[in-house]
Protein backbone atom coordinates (compact mmCIF):
# COMPACT_ATOMS: atom_id res chain seq x y z
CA UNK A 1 34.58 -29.16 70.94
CA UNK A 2 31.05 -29.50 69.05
CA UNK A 3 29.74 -33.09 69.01
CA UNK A 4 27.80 -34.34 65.81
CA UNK A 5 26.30 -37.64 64.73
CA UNK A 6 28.14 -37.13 61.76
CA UNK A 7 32.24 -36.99 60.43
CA UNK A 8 31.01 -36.11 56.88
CA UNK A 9 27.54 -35.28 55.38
CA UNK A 10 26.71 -35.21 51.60
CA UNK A 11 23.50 -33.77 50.26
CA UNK A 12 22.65 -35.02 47.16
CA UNK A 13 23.29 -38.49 45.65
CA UNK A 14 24.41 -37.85 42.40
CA UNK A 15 27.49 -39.88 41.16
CA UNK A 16 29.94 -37.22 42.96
CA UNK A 17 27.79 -37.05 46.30
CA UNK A 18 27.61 -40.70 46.19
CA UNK A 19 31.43 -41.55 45.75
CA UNK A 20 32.56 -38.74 48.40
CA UNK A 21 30.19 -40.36 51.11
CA UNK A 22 31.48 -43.28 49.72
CA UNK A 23 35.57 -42.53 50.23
CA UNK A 24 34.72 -41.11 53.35
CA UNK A 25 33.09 -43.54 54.69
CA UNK A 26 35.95 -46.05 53.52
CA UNK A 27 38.44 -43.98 55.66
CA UNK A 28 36.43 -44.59 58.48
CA UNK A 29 34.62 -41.27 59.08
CA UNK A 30 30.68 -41.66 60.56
CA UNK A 31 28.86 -40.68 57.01
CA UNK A 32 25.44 -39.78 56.15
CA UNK A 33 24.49 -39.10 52.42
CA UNK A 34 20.49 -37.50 51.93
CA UNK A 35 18.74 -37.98 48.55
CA UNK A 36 15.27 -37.06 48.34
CA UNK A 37 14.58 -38.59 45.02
CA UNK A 38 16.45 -41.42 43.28
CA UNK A 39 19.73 -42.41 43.67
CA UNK A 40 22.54 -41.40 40.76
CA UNK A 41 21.40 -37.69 40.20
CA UNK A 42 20.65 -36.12 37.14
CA UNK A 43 23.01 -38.02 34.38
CA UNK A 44 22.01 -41.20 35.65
CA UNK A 45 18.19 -40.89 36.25
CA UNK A 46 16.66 -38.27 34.01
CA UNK A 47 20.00 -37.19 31.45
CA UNK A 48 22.88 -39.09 29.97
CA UNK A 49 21.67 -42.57 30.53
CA UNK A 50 18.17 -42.45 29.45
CA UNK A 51 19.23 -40.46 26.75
CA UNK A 52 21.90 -42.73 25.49
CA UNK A 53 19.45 -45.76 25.83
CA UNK A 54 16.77 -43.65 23.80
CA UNK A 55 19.16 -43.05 21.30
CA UNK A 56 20.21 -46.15 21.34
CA UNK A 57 16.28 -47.30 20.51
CA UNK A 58 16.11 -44.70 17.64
CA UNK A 59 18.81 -46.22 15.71
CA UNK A 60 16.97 -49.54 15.14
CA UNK A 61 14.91 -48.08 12.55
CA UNK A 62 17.63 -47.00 10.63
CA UNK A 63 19.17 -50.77 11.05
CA UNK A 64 16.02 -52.24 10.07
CA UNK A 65 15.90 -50.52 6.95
CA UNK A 66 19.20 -50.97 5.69
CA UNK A 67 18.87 -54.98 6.52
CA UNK A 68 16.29 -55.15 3.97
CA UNK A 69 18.86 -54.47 1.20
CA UNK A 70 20.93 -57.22 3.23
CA UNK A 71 18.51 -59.74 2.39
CA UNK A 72 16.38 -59.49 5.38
CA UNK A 73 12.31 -59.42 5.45
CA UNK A 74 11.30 -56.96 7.87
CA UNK A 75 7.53 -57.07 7.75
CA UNK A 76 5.24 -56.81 10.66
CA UNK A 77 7.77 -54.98 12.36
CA UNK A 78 6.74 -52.39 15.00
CA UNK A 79 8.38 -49.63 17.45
CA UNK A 80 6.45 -49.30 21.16
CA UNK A 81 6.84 -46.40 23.22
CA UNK A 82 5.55 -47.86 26.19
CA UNK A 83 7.70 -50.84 26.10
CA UNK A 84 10.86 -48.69 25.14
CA UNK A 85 9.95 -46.54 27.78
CA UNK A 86 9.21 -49.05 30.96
CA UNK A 87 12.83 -50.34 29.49
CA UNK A 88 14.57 -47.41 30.24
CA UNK A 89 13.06 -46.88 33.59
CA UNK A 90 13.92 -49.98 34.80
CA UNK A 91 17.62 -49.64 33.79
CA UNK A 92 17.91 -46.61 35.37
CA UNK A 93 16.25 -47.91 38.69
CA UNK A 94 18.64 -51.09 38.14
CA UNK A 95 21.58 -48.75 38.14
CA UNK A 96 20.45 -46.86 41.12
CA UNK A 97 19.96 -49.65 42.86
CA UNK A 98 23.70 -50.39 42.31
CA UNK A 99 24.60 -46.75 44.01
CA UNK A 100 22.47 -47.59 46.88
CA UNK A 101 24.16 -50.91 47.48
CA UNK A 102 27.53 -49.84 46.51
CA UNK A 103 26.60 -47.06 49.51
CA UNK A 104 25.77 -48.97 51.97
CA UNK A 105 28.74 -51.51 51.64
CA UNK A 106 30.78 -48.84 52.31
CA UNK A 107 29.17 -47.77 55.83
CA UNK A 108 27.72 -44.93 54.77
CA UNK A 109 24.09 -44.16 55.69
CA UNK A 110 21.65 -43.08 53.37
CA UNK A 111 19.03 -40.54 54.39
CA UNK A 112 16.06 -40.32 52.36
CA UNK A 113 15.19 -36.56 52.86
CA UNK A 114 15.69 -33.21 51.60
CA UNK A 115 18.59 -31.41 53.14
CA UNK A 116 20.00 -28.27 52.55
C-alpha cells in the first residue's frame, strides 16, 4: 500500500475547507489544509462579511438624519472612507485569525501555498 504524509488534504481554506480539515483532524487522521491567501475564503474575506459591515456603515447616515427630528444636533458630523475601510480589514483579518487558530487546535496543519 501507498504511503503519504497525509490521511486527508484540503485545498482551500474557505469556511468548508477549513471545518473538513478541521473534523478530520478531530478524528485523528494526519491533516494538511493549503491556503495561499487569507484564511476564511471568499464570504469571509472579500464577500458577505465586508459587505455586511459596509452596509452596516451606510446606514448611519440614514440614522443620523432621522435623529435630528429626535431632538439630536448632528453638526460637524463626517463619514471617512479610510477609517471605515482599515475597520473592515481588520475585522476580517480578526476573524481569520480565529480560523487559523481554531485550525491549528485541532491538529491540523496549515500550508501556506497554492495547491491544486
Amino acid at each position: 500500500m501507498a504511503e503519504y504524509d497525509y490521511d486527508f488534504f484540503v485545498i482551500g481554506g474557505g469556511s468548508g475547507g477549513v471545518r473538513a480539515a478541521r473534523i478530520a483532524a478531530g478524528h485523528g487522521a494526519r491533516t494538511a489544509l493549503a491556503e495561499e491567501e487569507k484564511v476564511g475564503g471568499t464570504c469571509v474575506i472579500r464577500g458577505c462579511v465586508p459587505k455586511k459591515l459596509i452596509h452596516h456603515a451606510a446606514h448611519f447616515a440614514e440614522e443620523l438624519e432621522d435623529s435630528i427630528g429626535f431632538g439630536w444636533t448632528t453638526k460637524g458630523v463626517a463619514f471617512d472612507w479610510a477609517t471605515m475601510l482599515k475597520n473592515v480589514i481588520a475585522d476580517t483579518e480578526y476573524l481569520s485569525g480565529i480560523y487559523i487558530k481554531n485550525l491549528e487546535k485541532s491538529g491540523a496543519e496549515l500550508i501556506r501555498s497554492r495547491a491544486v
